[in-house]
C-alpha atoms as a PDB file:
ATOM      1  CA  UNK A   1      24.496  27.943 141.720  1.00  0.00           C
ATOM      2  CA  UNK A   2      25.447  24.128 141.959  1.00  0.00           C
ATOM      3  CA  UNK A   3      22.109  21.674 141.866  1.00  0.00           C
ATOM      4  CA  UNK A   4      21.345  20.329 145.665  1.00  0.00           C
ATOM      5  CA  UNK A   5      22.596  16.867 143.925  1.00  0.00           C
ATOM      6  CA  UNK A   6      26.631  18.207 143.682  1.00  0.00           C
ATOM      7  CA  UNK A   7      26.130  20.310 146.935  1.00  0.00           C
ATOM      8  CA  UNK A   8      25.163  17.064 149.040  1.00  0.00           C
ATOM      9  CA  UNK A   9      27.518  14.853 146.954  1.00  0.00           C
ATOM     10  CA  UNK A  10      30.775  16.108 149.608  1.00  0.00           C
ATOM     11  CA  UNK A  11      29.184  16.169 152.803  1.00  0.00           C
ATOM     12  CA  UNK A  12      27.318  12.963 152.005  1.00  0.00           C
ATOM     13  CA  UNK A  13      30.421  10.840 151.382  1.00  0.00           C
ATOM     14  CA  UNK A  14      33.216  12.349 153.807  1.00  0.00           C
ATOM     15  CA  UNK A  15      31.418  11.809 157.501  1.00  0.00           C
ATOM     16  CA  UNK A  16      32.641  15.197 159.154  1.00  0.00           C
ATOM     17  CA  UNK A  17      33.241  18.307 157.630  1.00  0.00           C
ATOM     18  CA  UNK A  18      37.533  18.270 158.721  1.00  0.00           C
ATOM     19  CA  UNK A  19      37.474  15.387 156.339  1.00  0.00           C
ATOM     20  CA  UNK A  20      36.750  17.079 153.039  1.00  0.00           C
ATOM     21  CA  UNK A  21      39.714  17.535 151.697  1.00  0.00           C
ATOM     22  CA  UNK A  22      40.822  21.314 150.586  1.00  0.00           C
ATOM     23  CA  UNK A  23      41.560  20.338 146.935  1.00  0.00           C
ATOM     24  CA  UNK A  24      38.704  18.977 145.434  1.00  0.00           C
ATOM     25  CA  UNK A  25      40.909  16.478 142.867  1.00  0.00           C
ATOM     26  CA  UNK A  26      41.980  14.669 146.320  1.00  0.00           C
ATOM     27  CA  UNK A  27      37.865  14.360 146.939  1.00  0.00           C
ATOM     28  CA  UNK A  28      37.710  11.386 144.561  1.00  0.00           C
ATOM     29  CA  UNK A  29      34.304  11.738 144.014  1.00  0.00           C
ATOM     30  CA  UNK A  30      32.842  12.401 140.245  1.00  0.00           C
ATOM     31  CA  UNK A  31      31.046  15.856 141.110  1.00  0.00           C
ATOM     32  CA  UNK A  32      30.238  18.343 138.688  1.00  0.00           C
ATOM     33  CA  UNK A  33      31.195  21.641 140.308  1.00  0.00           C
ATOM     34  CA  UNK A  34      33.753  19.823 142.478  1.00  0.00           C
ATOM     35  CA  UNK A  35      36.021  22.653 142.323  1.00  0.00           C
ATOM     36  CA  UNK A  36      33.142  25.687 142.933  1.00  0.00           C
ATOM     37  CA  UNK A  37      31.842  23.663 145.784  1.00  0.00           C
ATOM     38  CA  UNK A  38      35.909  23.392 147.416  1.00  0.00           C
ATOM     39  CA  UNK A  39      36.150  27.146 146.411  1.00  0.00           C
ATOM     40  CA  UNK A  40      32.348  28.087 148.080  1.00  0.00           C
ATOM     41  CA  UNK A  41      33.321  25.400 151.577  1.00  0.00           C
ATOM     42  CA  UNK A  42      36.932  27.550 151.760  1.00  0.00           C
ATOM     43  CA  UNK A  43      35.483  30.985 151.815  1.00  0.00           C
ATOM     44  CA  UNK A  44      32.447  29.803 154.180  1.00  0.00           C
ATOM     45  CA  UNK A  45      34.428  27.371 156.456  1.00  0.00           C
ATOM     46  CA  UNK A  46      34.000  29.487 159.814  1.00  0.00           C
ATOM     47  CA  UNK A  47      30.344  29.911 158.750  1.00  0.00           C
ATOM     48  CA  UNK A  48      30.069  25.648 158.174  1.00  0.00           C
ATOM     49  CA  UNK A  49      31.509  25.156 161.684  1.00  0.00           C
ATOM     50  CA  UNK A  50      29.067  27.572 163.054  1.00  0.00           C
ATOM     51  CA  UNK A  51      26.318  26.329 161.745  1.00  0.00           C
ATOM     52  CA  UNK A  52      27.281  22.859 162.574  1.00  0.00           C
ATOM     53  CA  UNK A  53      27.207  24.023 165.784  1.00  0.00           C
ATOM     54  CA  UNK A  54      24.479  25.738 166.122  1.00  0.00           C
ATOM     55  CA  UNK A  55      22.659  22.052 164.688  1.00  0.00           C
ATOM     56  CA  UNK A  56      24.304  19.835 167.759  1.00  0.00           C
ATOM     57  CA  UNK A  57      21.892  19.225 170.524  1.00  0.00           C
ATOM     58  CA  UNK A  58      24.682  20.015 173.257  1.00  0.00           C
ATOM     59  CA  UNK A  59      23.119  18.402 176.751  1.00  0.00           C
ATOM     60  CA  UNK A  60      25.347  20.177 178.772  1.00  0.00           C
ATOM     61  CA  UNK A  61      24.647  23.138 179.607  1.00  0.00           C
ATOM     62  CA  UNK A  62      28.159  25.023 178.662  1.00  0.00           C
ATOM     63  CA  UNK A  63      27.068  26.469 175.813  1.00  0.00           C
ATOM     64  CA  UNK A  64      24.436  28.529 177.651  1.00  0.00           C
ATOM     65  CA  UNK A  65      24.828  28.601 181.376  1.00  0.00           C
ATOM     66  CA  UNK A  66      22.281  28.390 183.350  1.00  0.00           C
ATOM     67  CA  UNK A  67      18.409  28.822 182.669  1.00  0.00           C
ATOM     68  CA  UNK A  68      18.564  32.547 183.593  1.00  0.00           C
ATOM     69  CA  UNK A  69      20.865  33.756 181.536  1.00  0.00           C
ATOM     70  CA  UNK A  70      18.411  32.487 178.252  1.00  0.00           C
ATOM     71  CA  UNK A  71      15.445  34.141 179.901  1.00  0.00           C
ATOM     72  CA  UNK A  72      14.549  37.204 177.618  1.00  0.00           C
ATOM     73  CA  UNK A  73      14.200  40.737 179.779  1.00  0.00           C
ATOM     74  CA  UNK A  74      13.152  42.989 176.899  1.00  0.00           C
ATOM     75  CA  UNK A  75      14.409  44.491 173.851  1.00  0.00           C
ATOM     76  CA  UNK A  76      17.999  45.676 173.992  1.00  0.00           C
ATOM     77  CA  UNK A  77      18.265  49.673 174.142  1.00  0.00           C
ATOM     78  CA  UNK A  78      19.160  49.711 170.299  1.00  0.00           C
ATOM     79  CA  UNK A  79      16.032  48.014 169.191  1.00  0.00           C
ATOM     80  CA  UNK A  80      14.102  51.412 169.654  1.00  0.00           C
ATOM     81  CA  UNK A  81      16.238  52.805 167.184  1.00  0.00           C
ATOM     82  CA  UNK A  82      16.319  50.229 165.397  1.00  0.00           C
ATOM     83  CA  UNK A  83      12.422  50.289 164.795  1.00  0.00           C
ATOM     84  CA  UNK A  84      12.343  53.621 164.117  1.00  0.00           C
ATOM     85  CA  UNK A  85      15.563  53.095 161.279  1.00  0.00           C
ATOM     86  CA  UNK A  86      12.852  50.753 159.936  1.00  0.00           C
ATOM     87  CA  UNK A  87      10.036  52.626 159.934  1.00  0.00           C
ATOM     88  CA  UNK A  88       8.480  50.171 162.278  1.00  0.00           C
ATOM     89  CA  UNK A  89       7.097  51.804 165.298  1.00  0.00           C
ATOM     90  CA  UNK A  90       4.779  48.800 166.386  1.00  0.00           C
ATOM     91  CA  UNK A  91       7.273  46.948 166.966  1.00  0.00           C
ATOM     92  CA  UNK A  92       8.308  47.955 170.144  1.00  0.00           C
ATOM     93  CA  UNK A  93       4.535  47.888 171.417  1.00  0.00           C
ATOM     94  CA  UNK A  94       4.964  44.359 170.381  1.00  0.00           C
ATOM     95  CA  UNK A  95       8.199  43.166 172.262  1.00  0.00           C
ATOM     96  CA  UNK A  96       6.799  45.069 175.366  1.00  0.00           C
ATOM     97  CA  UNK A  97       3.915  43.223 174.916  1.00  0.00           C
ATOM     98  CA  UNK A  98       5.962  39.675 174.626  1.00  0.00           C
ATOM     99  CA  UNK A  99       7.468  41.153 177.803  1.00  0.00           C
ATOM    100  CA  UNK A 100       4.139  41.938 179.922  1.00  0.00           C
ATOM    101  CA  UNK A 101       2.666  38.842 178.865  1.00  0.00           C
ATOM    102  CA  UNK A 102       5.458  36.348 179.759  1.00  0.00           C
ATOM    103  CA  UNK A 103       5.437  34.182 182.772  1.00  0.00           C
END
């Protein structure tokens, strides 16, 4: 794995992620690892979006709705079996408990 140091070196310099150029030798930068880090940012590059995404404070409202839809009605039907996959029986008493106890 790359030290933090080369990992920040790209997305510290180029101001949005589109602008990092695919081939590292056209980053112009003196990274060690340039090449890794291009290869790594290539494979992930949906993930990097996502994520990016998921960071951005969006104020208005598209990416969720409306308030309701965001209000949590209990564990989906699969989580039973998924508790019981994990050998974790409590917690469904738990999320039915988050559920009886919310306002």
């Amino acid at each position: 794995m790359l030290p933090a140091s080369c990992r920040n070196a790209a997305p510290a310099h180029f101001r949005h992620l589109e602008d990092i150029p695919a081939d590292f030798r056209d980053w112009r930068l003196p990274v060690k690892g340039a090449q890794e880090l291009a290869s790594t940012l290539a494979k992930h590059w949906d993930q990097a979006h996502l994520f990016r995404l998921l960071a951005t404070l969006v104020m208005d409202g598209s990416a969720v709705g409306t308030l309701d839809k965001l209000k949590w009605t209990g564990a989906l039907p699969e989580f039973k079996a998924i508790c019981e996959t994990l050998d974790s029986p409590d917690m469904i008493r738990r999320a039915e408990s988050l559920l009886n106890n919310s306002v």
